[in-house]
Protein backbone atom coordinates (compact mmCIF):
# COMPACT_ATOMS: atom_id res chain seq x y z
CA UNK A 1 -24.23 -4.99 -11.49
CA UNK A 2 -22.38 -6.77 -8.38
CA UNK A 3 -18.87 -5.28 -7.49
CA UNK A 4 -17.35 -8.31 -7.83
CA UNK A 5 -17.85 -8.42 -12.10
CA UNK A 6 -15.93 -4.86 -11.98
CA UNK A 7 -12.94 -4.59 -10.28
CA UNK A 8 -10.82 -7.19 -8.81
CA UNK A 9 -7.73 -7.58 -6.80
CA UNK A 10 -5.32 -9.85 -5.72
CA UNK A 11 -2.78 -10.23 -3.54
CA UNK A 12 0.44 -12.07 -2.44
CA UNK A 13 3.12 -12.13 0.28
CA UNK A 14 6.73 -13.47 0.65
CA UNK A 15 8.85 -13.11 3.77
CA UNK A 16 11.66 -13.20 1.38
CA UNK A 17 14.92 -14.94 2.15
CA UNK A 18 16.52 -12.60 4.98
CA UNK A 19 14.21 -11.51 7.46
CA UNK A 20 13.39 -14.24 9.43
CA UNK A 21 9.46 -13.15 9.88
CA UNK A 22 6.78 -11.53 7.77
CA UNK A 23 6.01 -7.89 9.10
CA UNK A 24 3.50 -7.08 5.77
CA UNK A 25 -0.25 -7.62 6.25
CA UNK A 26 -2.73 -6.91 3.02
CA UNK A 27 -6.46 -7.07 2.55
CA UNK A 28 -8.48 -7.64 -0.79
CA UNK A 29 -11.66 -6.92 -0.04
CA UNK A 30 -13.36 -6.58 -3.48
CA UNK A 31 -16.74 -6.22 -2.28
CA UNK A 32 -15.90 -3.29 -0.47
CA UNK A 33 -13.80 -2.00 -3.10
CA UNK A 34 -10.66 -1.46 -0.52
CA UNK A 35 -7.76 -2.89 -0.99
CA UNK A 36 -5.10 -2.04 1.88
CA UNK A 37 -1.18 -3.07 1.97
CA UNK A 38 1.12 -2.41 5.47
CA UNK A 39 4.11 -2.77 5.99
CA UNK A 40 5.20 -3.23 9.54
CA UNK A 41 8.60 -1.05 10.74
CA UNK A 42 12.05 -3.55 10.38
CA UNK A 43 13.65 -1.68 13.04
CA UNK A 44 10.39 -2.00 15.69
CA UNK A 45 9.40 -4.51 17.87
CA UNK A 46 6.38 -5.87 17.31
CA UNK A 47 5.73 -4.75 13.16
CA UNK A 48 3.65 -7.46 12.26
CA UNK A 49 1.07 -6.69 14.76
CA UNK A 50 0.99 -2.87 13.83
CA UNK A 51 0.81 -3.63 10.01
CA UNK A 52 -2.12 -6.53 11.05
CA UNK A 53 -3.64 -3.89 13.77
CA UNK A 54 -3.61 -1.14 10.98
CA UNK A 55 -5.27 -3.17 8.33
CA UNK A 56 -7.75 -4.44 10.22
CA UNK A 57 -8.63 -1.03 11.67
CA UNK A 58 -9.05 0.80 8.54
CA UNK A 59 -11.18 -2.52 7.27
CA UNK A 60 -13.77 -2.24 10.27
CA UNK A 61 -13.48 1.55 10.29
CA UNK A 62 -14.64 1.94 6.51
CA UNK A 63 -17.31 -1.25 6.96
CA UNK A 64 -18.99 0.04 9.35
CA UNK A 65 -20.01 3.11 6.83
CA UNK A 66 -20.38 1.97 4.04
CA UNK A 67 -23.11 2.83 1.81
CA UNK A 68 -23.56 5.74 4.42
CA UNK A 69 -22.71 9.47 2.80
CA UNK A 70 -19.30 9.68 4.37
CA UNK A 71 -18.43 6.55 2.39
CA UNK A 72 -19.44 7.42 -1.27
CA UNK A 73 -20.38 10.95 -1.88
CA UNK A 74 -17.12 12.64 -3.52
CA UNK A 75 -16.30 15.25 -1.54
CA UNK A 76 -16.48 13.76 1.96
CA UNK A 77 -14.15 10.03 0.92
CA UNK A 78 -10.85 12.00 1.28
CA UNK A 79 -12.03 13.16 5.02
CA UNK A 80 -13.39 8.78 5.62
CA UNK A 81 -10.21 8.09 4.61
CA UNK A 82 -7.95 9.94 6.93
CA UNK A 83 -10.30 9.28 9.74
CA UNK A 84 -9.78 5.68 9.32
CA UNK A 85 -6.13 5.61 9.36
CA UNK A 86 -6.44 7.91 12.57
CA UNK A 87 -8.17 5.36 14.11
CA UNK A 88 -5.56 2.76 13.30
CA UNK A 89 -2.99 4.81 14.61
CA UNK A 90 -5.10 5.38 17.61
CA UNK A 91 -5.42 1.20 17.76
CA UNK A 92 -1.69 1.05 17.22
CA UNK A 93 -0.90 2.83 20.29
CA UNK A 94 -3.52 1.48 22.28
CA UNK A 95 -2.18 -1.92 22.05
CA UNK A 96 0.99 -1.07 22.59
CA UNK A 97 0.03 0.92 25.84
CA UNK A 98 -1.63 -2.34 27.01
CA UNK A 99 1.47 -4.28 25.66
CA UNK A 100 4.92 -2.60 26.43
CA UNK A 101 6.68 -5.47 24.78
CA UNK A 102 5.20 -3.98 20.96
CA UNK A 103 5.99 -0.21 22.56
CA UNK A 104 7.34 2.04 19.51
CA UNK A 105 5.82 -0.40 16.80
CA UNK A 106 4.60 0.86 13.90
CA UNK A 107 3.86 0.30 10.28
CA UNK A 108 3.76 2.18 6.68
CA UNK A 109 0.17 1.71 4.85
CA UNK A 110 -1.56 2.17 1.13
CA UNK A 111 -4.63 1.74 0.09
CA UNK A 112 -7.22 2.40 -2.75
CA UNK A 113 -10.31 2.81 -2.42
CA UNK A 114 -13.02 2.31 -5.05
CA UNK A 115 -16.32 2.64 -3.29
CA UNK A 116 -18.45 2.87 -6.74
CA UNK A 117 -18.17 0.70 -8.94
CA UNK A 118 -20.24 2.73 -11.78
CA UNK A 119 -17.85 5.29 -11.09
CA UNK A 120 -14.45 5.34 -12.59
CA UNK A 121 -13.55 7.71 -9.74
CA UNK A 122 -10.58 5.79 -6.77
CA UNK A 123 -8.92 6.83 -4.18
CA UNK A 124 -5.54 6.18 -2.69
CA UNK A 125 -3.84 6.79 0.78
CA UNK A 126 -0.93 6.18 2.32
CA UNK A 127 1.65 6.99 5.00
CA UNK A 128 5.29 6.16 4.68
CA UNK A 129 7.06 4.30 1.86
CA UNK A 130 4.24 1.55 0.39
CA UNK A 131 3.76 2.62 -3.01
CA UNK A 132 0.99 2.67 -5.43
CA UNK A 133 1.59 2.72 -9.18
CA UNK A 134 -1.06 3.08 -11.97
CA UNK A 135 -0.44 1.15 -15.54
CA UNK A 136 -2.00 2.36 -18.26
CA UNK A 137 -1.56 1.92 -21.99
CA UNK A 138 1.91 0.21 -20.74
CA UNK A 139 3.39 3.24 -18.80
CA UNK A 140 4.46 3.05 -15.31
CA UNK A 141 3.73 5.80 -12.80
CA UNK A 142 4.13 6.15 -9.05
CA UNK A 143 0.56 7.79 -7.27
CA UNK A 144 2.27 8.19 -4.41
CA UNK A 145 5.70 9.70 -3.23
CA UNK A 146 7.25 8.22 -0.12
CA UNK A 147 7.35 9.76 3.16
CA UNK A 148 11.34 9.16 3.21
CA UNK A 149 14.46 11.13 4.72
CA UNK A 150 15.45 10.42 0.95
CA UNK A 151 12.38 11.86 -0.59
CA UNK A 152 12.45 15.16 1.32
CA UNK A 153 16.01 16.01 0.20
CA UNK A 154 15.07 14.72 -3.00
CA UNK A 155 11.98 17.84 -2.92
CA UNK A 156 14.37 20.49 -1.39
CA UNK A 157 16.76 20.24 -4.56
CA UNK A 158 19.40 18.35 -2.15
CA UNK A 159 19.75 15.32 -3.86
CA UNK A 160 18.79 14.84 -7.51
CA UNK A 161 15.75 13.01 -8.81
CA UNK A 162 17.49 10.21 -9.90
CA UNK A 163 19.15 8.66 -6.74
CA UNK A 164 18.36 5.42 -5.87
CA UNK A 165 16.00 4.43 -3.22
CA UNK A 166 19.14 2.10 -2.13
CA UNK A 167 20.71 5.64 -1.00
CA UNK A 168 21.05 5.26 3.22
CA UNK A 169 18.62 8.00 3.46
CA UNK A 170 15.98 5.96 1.34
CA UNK A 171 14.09 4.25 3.91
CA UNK A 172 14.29 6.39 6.82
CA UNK A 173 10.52 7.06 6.79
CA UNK A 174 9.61 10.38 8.24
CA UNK A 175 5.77 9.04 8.69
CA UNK A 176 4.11 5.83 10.40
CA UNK A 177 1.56 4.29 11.73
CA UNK A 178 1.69 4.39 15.32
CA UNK A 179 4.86 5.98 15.66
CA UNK A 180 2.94 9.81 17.03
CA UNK A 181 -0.39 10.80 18.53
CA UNK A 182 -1.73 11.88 15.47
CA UNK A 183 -0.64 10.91 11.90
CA UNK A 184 -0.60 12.41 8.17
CA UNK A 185 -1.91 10.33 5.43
CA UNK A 186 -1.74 11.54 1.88
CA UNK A 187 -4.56 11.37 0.13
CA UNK A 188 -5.25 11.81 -3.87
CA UNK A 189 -8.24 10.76 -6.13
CA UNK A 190 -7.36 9.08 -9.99
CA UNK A 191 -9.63 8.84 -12.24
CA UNK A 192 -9.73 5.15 -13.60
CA UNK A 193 -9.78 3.63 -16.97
CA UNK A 194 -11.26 0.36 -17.89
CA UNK A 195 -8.18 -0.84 -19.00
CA UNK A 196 -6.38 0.56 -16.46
CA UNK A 197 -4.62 -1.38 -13.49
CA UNK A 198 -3.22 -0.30 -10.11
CA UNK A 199 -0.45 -1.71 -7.97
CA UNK A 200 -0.09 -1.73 -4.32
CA UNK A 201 3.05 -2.81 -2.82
CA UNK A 202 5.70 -2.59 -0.13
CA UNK A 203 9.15 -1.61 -0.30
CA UNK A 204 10.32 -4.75 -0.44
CA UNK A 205 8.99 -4.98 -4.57
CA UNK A 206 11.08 -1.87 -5.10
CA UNK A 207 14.55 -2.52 -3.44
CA UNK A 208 14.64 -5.70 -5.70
CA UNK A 209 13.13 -4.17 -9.06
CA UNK A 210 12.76 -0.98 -10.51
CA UNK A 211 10.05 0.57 -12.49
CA UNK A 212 11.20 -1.07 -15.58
CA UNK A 213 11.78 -4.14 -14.28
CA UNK A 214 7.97 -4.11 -12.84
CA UNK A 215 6.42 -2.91 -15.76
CA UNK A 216 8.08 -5.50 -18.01
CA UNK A 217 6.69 -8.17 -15.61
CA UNK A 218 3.30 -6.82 -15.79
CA UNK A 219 3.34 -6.96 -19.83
CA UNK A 220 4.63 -10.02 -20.19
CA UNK A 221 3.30 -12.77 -17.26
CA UNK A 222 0.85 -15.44 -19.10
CA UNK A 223 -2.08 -16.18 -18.03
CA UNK A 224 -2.22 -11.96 -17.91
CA UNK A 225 -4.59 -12.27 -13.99
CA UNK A 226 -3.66 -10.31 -11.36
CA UNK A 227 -2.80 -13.40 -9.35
CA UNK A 228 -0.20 -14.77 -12.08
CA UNK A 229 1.00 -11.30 -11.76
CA UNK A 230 1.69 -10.66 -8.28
CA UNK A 231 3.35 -14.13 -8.00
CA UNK A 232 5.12 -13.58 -11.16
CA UNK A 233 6.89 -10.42 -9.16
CA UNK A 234 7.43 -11.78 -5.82
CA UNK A 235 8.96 -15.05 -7.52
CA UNK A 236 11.65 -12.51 -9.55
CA UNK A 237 11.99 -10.10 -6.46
CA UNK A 238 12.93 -13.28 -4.30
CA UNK A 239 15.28 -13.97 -7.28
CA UNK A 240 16.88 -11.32 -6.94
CA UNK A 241 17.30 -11.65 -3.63
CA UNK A 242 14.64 -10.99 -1.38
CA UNK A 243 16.10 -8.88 0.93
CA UNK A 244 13.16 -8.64 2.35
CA UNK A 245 9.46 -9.77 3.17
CA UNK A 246 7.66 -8.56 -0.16
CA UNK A 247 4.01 -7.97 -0.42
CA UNK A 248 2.14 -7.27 -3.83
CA UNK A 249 -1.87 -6.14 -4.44
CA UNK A 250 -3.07 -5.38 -8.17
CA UNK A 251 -6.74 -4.30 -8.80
CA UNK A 252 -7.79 -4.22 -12.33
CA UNK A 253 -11.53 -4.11 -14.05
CA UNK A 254 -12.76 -7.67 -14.25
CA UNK A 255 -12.37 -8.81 -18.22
């Protein structure tokens, strides 16, 4: 059975109604069953071409194997996986040696990655504060936990659970793309039902909407595909503001 008739994503981007360019890049590649979203650093010159550089890098990097052993047996994705966002770190710098302009750019990144598709086994990655959320049987819960100032005090019982990712310390990222010579990516396997469906997104999506807010798009967009979806939240995150460029990827089993 082709790839295509078993999981599907879509995706769509907004540069929102404050930043005056669009520093998120995303890839749908259903095919390969990767689907990748940046998000290119506010404060850095040059974020657009990190998140683009990064994207692109993990693409080719995890193309060029597939259907080797690296690629789909179990135990050796998690290792593919950080290799390929080494290598986009490694492309991030490079260009910015060969450009000084772009020096210090960098980007945050997610991804999952479904490379069977009789398997219900996916993968997801990330570095910095792009989220990925699973739905399933209409709960909402984060698979990732953001590489934030915010986050860390949150972990050392500094700050309680519940404060908002608003706080001042909530999107000073500790982690990026092309920031150091080496990066750590975060990498954790979920076990997929057919029913299920997974969000990608940057941070954008969550300064404008919380969980709830999400979740309650999710349920009730008409037609229910993940392209009416996506739109339907960038159209309410821009109505709430759009503070900034908002980018939004869901992958769900082909019905």
């Amino acid at each position: 059975m082709d790839r295509t008739t078993q999981w599907h994503g879509a995706g769509v981007t907004h540069v929102g109604f404050v930043r005056p360019t669009n520093q998120d890049t995303f890839l749908v590649s259903n095919e390969l069953g990767l689907w990748i979203v940046a998000d290119g650093m506010g404060g850095h010159a040059g974020g657009d071409v990190a998140s683009q550089k990064t994207v692109e890098a993990i693409h080719r990097y995890i193309a060029e194997r597939a259907g080797q052993d690296q690629a789909t047996r179990t135990e050796e994705i998690p290792s593919l996986l950080r290799s390929a966002i080494g290598y986009a770190n490694e492309t991030v710098r490079a260009h910015a040696k060969a450009h000084p302009e772009f020096t210090g750019m960098g980007t945050t990144m997610v991804l999952l990655y479904r490379p069977d598709p009789f398997s219900p086994l996916a993968w997801v990655a990330h570095v910095g504060d792009s989220r990925a959320y699973l739905i399933r049987d209409q709960q909402f819960s984060a698979l990732t936990r953001d590489h934030t100032v915010l986050e860390e005090h949150i972990q050392q019982g500094l700050l309680p659970r519940s404060t908002p990712a608003s706080h001042p310390d909530g999107h000073a990222l500790t982690r990026g793309v092309g920031i150091e010579s080496t990066v750590e990516a975060d990498v954790s396997t979920v076990k997929l039902k057919a029913t299920d469906e997974v969000l990608l997104c940057s941070d954008g999506l969550n300064k404008m909407l919380n969980d709830e807010d999400i979740l309650d798009i999710l349920m009730t967009t008409r037609p229910q595909t993940p392209e009416q979806k996506c739109q339907a939240l960038i159209d309410q995150a821009n109505v709430r503001g759009g503070l900034d460029n908002t980018t939004v990827v869901l992958i769900a089993r082909s019905r």
